[in-house]
C-alpha atoms as a PDB file:
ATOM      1  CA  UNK A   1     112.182 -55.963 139.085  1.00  0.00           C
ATOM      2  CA  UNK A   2     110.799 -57.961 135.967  1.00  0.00           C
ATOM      3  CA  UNK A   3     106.669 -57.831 135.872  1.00  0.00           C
ATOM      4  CA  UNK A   4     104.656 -61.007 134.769  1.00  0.00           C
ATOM      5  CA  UNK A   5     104.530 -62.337 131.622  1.00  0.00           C
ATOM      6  CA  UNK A   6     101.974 -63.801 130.569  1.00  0.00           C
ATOM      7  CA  UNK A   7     103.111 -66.835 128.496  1.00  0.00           C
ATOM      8  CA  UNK A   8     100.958 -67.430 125.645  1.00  0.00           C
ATOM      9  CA  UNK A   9      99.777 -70.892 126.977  1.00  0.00           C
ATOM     10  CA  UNK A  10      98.054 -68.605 129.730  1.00  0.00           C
ATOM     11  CA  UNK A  11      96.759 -66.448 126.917  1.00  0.00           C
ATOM     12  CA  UNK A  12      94.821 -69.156 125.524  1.00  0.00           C
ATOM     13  CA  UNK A  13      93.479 -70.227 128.715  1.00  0.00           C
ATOM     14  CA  UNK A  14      92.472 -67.303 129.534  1.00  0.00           C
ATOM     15  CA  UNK A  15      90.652 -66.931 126.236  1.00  0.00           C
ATOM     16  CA  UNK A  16      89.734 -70.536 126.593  1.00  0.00           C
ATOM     17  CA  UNK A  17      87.726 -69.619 130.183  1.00  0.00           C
ATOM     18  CA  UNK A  18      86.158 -66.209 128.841  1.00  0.00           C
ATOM     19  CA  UNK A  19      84.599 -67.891 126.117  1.00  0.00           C
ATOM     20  CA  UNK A  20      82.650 -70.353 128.373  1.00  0.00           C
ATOM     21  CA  UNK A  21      81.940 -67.454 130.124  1.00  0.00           C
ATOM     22  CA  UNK A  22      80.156 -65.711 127.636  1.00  0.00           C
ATOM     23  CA  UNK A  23      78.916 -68.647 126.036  1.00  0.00           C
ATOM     24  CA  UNK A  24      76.941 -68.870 129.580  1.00  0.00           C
ATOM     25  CA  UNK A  25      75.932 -65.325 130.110  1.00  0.00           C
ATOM     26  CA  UNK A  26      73.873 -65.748 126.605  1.00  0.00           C
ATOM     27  CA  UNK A  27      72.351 -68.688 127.055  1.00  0.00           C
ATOM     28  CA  UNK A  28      71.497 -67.976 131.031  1.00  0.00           C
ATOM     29  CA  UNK A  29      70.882 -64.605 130.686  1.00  0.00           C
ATOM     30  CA  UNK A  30      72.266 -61.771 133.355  1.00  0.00           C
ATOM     31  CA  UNK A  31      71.195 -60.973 137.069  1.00  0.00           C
ATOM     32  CA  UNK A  32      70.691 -64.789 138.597  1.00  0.00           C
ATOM     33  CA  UNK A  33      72.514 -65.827 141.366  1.00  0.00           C
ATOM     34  CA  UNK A  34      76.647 -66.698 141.309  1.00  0.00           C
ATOM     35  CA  UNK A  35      75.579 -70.189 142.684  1.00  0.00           C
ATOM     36  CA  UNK A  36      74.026 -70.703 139.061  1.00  0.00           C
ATOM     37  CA  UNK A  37      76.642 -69.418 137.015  1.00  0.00           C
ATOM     38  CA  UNK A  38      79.470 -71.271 138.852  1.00  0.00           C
ATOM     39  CA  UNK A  39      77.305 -74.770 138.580  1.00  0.00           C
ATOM     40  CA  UNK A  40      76.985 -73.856 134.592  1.00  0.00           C
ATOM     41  CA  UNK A  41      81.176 -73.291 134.644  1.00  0.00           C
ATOM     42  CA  UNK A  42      81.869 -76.527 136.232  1.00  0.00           C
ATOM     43  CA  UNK A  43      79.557 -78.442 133.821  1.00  0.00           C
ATOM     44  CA  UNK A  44      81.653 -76.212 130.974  1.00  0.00           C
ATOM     45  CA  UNK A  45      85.036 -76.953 132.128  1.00  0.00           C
ATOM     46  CA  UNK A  46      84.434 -80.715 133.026  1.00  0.00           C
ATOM     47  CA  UNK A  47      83.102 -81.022 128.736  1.00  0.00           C
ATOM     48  CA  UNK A  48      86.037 -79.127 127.891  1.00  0.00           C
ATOM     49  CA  UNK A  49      88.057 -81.061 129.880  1.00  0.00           C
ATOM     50  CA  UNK A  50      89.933 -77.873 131.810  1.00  0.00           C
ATOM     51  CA  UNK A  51      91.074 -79.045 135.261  1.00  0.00           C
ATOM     52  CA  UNK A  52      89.136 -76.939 138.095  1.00  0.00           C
ATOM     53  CA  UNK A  53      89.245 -76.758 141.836  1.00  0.00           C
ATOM     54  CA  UNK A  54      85.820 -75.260 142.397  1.00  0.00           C
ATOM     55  CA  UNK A  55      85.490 -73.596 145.675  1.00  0.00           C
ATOM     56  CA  UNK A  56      89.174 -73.578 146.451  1.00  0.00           C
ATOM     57  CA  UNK A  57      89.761 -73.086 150.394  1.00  0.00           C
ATOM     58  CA  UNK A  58      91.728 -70.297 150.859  1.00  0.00           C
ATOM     59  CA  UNK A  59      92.728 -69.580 154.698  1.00  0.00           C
ATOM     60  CA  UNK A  60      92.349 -65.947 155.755  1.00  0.00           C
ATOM     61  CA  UNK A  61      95.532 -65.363 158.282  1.00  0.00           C
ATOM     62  CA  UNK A  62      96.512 -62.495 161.030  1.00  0.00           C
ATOM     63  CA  UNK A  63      99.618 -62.848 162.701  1.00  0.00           C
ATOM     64  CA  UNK A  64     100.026 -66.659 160.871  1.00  0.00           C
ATOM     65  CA  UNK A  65      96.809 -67.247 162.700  1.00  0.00           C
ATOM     66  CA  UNK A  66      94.425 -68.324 160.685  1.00  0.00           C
ATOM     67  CA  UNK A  67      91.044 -66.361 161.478  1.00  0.00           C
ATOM     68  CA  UNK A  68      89.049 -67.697 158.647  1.00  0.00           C
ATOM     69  CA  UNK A  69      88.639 -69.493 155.301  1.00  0.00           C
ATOM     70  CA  UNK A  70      87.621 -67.869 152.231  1.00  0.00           C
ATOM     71  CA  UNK A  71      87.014 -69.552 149.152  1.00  0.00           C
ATOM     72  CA  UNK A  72      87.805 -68.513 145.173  1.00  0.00           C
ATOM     73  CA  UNK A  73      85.571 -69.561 142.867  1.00  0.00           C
ATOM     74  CA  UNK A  74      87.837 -71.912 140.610  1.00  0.00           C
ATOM     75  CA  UNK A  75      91.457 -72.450 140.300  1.00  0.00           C
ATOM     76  CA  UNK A  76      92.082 -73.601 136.814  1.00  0.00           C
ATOM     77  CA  UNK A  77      94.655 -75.562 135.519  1.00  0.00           C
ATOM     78  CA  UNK A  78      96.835 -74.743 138.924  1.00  0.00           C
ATOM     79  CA  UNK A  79      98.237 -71.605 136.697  1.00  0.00           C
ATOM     80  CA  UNK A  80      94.612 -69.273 136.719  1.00  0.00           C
ATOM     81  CA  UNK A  81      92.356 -67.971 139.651  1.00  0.00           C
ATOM     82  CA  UNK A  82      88.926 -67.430 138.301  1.00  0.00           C
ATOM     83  CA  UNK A  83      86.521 -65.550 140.415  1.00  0.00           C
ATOM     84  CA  UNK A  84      82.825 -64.640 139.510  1.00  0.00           C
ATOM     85  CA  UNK A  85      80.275 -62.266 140.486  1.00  0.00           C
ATOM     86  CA  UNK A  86      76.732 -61.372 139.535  1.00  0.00           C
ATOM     87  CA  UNK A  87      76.577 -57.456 140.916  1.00  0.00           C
ATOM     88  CA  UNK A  88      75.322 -54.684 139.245  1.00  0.00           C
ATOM     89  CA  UNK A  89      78.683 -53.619 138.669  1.00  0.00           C
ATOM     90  CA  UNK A  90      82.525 -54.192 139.401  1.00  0.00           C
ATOM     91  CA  UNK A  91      83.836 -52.363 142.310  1.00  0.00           C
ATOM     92  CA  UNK A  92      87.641 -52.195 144.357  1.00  0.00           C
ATOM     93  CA  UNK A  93      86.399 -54.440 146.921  1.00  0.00           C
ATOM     94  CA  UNK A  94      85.810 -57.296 144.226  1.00  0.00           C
ATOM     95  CA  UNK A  95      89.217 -56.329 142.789  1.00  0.00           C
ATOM     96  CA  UNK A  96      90.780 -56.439 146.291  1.00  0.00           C
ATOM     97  CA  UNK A  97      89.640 -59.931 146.968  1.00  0.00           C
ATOM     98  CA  UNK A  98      90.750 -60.658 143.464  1.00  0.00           C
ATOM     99  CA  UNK A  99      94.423 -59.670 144.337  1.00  0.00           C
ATOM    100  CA  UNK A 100      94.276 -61.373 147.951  1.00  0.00           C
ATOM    101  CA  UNK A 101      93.529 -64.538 146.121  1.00  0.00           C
ATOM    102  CA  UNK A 102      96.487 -63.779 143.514  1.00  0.00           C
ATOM    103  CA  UNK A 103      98.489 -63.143 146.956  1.00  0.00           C
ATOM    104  CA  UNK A 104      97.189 -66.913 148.571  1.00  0.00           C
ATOM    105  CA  UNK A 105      98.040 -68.133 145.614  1.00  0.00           C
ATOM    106  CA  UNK A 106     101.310 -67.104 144.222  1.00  0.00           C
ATOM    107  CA  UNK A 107     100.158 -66.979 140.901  1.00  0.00           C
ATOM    108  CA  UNK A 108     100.271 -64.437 138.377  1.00  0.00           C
ATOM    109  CA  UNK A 109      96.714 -64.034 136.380  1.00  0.00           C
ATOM    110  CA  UNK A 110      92.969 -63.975 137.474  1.00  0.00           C
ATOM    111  CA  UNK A 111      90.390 -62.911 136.080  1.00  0.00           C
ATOM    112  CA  UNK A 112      87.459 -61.605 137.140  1.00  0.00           C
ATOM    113  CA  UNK A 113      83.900 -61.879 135.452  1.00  0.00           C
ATOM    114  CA  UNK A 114      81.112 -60.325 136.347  1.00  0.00           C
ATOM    115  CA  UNK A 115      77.528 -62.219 135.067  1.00  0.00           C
ATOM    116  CA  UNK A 116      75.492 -59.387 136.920  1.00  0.00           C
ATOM    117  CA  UNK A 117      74.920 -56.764 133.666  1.00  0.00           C
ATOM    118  CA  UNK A 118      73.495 -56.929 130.472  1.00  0.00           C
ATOM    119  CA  UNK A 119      77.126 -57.343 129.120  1.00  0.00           C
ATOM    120  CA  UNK A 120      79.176 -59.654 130.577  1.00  0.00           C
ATOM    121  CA  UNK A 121      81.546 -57.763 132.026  1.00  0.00           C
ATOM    122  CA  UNK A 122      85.943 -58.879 133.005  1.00  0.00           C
ATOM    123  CA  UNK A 123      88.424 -57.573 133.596  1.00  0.00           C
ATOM    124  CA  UNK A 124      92.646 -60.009 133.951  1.00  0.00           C
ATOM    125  CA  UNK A 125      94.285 -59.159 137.390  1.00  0.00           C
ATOM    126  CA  UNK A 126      97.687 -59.127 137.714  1.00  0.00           C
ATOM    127  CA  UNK A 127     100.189 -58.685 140.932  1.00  0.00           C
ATOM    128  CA  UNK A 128     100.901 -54.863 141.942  1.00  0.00           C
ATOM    129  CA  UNK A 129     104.718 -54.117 141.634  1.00  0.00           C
ATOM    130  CA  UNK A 130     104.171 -53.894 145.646  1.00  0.00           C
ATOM    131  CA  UNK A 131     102.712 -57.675 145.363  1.00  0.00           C
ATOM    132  CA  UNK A 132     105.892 -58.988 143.674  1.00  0.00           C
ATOM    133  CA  UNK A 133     108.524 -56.903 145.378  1.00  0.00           C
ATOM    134  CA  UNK A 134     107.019 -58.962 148.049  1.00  0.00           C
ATOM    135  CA  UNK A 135     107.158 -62.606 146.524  1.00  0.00           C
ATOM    136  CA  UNK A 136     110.411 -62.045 146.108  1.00  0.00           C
ATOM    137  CA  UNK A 137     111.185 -60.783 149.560  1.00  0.00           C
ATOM    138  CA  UNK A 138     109.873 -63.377 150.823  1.00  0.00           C
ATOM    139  CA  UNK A 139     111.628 -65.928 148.869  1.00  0.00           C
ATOM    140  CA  UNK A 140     115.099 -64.316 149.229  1.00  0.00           C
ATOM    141  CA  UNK A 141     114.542 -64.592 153.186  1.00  0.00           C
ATOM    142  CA  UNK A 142     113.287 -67.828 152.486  1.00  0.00           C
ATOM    143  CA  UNK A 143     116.407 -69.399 150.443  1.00  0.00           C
ATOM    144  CA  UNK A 144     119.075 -67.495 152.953  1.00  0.00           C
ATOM    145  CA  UNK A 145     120.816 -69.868 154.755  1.00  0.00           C
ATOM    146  CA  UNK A 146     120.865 -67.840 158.129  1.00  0.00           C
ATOM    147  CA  UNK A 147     117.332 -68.331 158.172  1.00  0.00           C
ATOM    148  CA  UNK A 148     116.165 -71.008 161.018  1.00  0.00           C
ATOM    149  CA  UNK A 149     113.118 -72.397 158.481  1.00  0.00           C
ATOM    150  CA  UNK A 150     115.890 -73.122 155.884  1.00  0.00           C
ATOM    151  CA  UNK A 151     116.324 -76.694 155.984  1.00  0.00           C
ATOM    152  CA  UNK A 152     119.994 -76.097 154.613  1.00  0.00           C
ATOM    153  CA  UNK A 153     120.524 -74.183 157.742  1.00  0.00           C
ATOM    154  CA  UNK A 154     123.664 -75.581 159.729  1.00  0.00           C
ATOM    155  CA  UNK A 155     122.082 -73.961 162.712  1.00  0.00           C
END
């Protein structure tokens, strides 16, 4: 199984999106709420003219019931889940929700930037091997034609 690749037009995005992000984080300073930080993005992105979804419902399932609604902080571009936090520091559970948004998602990069130190700390998610032996589980099933959601099915 191939891993991502991150094409160099998501390079520069990402680059692109980490450099607003600091840009903020200097001028605003550290430790205010996320609520601030994410209002100074979408002002960023919208002069920059980068394509956001700010607050992007995501719908938290069990069993393919959904139980809840989550949302990530900005999908960029439809190719880039951004998701921000202002915590004293990083932790799994902010990676975890990172990944379950990569997972919603079915894309291939996030990052995640943290406005909560002195430094503005980030860190670009990718898919576990686990994530995209998944995807393309799923999509095999998916495309066989023995499967009753296939619209190709004969049935």
């Amino acid at each position: 199984m191939e891993l991502v690749k991150i094409t160099k037009d998501i390079e520069e995005l990402c680059y692109k999106v980490l450099g607003h992000c600091m840009q903020i984080h200097s001028e605003v300073g550290p430790g205010f709420p996320e609520e601030y930080y994410q209002k100074a993005l979408e002002i960023e992105f919208r002069d920059s003219n980068i394509d956001i979804i700010p607050q992007h419902p995501i719908p938290v399932l069990y069993k393919n019931i959904q139980i809840g609604i989550n949302f990530l902080d900005f999908l960029i571009e439809e190719k880039l889940v951004l998701e921000i936090k202002s915590v004293v520091g990083l932790n799994n559970v902010h990676l975890f929700q990172t990944l379950k948004y990569l997972d919603y998602t079915s894309l291939d990069v996030a990052l995640l930037v943290n406005f909560g130190k002195t430094s503005l700390e980030y860190k670009r998610v990718l898919p576990t091997k686990k994530m995209l032996e998944f995807r393309q589980r799923k999509t095999t099933y998916s495309n066989n034609p023995n499967n009753p959601n296939n619209p190709n099915n004969p049935k």
